[in-house]
Protein backbone atom coordinates (compact mmCIF):
# COMPACT_ATOMS: atom_id res chain seq x y z
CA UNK A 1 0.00 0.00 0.00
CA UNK A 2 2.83 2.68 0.57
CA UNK A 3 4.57 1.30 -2.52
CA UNK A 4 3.00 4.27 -4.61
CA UNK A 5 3.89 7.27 -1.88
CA UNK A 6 4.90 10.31 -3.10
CA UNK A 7 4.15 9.36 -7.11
CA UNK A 8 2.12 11.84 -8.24
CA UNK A 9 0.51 9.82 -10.32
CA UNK A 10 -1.39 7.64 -7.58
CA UNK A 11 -3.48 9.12 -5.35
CA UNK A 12 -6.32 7.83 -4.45
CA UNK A 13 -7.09 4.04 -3.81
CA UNK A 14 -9.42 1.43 -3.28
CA UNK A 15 -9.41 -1.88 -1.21
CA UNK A 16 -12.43 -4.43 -1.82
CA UNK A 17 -12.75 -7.08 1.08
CA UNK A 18 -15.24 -9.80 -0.11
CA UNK A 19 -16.91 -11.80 2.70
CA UNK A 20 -19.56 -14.25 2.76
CA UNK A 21 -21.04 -13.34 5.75
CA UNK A 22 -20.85 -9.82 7.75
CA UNK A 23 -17.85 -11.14 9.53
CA UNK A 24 -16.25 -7.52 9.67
CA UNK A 25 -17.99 -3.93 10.06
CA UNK A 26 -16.31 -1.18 8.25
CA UNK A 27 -15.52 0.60 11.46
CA UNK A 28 -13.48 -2.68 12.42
CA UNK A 29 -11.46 -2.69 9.15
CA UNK A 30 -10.61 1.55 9.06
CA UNK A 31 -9.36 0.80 12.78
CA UNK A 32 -6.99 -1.84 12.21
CA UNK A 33 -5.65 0.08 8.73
CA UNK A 34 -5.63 3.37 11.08
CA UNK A 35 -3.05 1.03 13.47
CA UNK A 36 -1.00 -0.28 10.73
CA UNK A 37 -0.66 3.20 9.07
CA UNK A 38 -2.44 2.59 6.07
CA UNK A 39 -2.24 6.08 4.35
CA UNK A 40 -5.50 8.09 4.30
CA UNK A 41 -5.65 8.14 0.36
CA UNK A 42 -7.32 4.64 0.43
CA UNK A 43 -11.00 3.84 0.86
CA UNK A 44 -12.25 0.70 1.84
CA UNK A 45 -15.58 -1.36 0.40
CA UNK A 46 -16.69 -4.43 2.34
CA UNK A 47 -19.33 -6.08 -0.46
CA UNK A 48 -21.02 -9.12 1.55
CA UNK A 49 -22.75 -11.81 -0.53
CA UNK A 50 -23.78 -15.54 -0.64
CA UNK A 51 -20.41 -16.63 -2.19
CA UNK A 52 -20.16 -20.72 -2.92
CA UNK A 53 -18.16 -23.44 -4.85
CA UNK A 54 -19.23 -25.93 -6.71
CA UNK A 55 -19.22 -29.93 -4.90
CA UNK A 56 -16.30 -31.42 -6.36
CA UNK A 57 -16.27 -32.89 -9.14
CA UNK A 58 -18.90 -30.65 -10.50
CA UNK A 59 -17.80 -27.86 -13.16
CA UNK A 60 -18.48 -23.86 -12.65
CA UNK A 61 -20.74 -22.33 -14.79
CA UNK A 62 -19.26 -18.76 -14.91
CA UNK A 63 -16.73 -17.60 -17.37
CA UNK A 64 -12.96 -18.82 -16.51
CA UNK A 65 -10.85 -16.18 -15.07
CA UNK A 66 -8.74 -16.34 -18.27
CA UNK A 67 -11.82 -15.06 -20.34
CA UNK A 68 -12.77 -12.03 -17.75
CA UNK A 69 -9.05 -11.30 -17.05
CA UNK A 70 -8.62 -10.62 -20.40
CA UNK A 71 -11.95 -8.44 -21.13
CA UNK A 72 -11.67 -4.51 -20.73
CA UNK A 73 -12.70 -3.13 -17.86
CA UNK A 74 -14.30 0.45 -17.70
CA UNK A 75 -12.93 2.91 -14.76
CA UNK A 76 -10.07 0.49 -13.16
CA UNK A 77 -6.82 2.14 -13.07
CA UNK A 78 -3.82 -0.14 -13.71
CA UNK A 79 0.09 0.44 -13.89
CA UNK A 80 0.07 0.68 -17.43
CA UNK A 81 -2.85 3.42 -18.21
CA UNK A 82 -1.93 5.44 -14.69
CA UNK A 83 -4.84 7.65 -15.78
């Protein structure tokens, strides 16, 4: 997370935490990054949803990772665009 101090560049950030139950309040999560220093500039989503797996032995029915990794996606910043 401090990686990208001082680079004008990067200044704002967000951290998704995915949880399948409400196992964390957001007012638990800011305190902890307040004790480890996490730098103001980063805002923090907790999404909480009915995640599951397929039994084994069963295949998934969503798209492989391959196929979405490789789709554009509208508004995320990465290293390369920086924009």
């Amino acid at each position: 997370m401090k990686g990208y101090a001082g680079d004008p560049a990067w200044t704002s950030f967000t951290a998704v935490i995915y949880q399948t139950g409400a196992f964390l309040r957001l007012d638990q999560v800011q305190a902890e990054a307040k004790k480890v220093g996490v730098p103001m500039a980063w805002k923090t989503l907790i999404v909480t949803g009915a995640g599951s797996r397929p039994p084994r032995g069963e295949k998934e029915t969503r798209p492989s990772a391959t196929k979405a990794a490789s789709e554009p996606r509208i508004g995320v910043k990465t290293a390369a665009t920086k924009a």
